[in-house]
N, C-alpha and C. Protein backbone atom coordinates (compact mmCIF):
# COMPACT_ATOMS: atom_id res chain seq x y z
N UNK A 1 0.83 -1.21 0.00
CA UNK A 1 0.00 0.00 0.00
C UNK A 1 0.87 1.26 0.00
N UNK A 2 2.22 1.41 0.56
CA UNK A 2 2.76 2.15 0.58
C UNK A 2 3.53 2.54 -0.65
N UNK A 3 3.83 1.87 -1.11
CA UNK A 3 4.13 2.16 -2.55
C UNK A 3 3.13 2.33 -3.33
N UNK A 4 1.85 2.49 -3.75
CA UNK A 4 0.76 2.58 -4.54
C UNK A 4 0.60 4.29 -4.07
N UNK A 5 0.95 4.82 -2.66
CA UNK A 5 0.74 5.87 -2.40
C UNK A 5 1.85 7.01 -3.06
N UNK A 6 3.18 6.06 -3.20
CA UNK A 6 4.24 7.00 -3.64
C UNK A 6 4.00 6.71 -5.05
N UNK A 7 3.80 5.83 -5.87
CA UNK A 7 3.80 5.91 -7.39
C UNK A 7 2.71 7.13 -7.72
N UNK A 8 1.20 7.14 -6.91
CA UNK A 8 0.29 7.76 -7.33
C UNK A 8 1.00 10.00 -6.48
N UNK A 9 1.82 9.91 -5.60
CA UNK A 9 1.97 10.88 -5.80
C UNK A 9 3.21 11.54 -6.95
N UNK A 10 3.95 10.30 -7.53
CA UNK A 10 5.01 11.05 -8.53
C UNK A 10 3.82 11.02 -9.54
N UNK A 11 3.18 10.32 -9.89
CA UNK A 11 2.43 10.73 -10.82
C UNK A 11 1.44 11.73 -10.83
N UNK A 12 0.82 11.96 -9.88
CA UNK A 12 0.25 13.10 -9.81
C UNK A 12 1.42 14.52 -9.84
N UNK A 13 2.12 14.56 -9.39
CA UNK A 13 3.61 15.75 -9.76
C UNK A 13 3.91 15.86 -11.05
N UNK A 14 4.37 14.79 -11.76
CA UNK A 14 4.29 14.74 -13.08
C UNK A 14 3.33 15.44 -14.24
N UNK A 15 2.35 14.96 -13.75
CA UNK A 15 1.03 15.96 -14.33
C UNK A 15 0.71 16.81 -14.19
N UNK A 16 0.89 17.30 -13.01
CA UNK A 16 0.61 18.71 -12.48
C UNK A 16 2.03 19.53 -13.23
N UNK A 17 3.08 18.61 -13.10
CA UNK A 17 4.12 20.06 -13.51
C UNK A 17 4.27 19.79 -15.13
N UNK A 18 2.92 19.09 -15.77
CA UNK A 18 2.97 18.74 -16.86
C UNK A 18 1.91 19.81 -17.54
N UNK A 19 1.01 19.65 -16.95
CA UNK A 19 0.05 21.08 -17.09
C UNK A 19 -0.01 22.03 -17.18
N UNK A 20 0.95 22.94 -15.74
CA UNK A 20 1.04 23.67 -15.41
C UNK A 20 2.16 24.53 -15.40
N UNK A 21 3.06 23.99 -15.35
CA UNK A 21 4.36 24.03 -15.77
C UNK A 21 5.06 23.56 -17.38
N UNK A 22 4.26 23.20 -17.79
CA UNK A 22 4.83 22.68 -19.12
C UNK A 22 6.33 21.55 -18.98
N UNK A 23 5.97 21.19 -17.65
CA UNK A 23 7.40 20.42 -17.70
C UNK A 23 9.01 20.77 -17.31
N UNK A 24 8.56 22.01 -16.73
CA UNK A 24 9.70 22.77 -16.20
C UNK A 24 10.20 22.11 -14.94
N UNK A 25 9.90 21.44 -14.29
CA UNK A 25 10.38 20.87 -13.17
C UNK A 25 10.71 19.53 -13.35
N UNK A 26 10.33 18.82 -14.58
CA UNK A 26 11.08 17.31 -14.88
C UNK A 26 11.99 17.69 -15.90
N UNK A 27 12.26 18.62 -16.79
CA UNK A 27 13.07 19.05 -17.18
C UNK A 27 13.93 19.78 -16.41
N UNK A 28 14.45 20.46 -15.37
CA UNK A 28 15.27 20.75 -14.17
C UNK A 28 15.84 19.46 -13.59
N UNK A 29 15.24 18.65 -13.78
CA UNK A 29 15.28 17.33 -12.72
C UNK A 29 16.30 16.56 -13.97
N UNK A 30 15.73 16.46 -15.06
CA UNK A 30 16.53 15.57 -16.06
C UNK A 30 18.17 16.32 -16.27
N UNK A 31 17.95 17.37 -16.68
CA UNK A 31 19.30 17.96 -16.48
C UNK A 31 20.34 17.88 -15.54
N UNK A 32 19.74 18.26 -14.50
CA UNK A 32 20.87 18.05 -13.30
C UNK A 32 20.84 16.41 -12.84
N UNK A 33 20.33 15.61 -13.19
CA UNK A 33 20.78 14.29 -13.30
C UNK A 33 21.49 13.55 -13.80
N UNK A 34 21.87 14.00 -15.33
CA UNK A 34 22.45 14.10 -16.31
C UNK A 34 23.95 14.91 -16.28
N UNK A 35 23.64 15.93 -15.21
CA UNK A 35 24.86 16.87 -15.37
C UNK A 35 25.56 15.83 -14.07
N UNK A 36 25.58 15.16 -12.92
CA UNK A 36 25.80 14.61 -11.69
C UNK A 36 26.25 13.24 -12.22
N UNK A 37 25.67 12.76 -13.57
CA UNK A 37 26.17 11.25 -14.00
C UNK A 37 27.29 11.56 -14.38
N UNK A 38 27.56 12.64 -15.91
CA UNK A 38 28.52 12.79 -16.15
C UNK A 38 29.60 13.27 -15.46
N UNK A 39 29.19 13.93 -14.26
CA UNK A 39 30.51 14.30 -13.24
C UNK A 39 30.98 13.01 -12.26
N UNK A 40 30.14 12.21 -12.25
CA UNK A 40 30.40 10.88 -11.65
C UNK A 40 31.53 10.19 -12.49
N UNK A 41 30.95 9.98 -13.57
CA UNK A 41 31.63 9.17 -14.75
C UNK A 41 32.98 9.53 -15.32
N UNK A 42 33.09 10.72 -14.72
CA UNK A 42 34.19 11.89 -15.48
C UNK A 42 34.08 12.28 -16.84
């Protein structure tokens, strides 16, 4: 049950900053994830 609660709130975030945001906050998120691999990786 506890996980059904966390999938349904990333997904609800998702949508909301999909709506409303046009995606500005999973795009922030993809970037600096991306920028932290490659500094990992060298």
């Amino acid at each position: 049950m506890r996980y059904v609660i966390v999938i349904v709130a990333i997904a609800f975030f998702l949508i909301w900053d999909g709506v409303y945001n046009h995606g500005h906050y999973l795009d922030v998120t993809v970037k600096e994830a991306s920028r932290i691999v490659r500094y990992v990786t060298g």
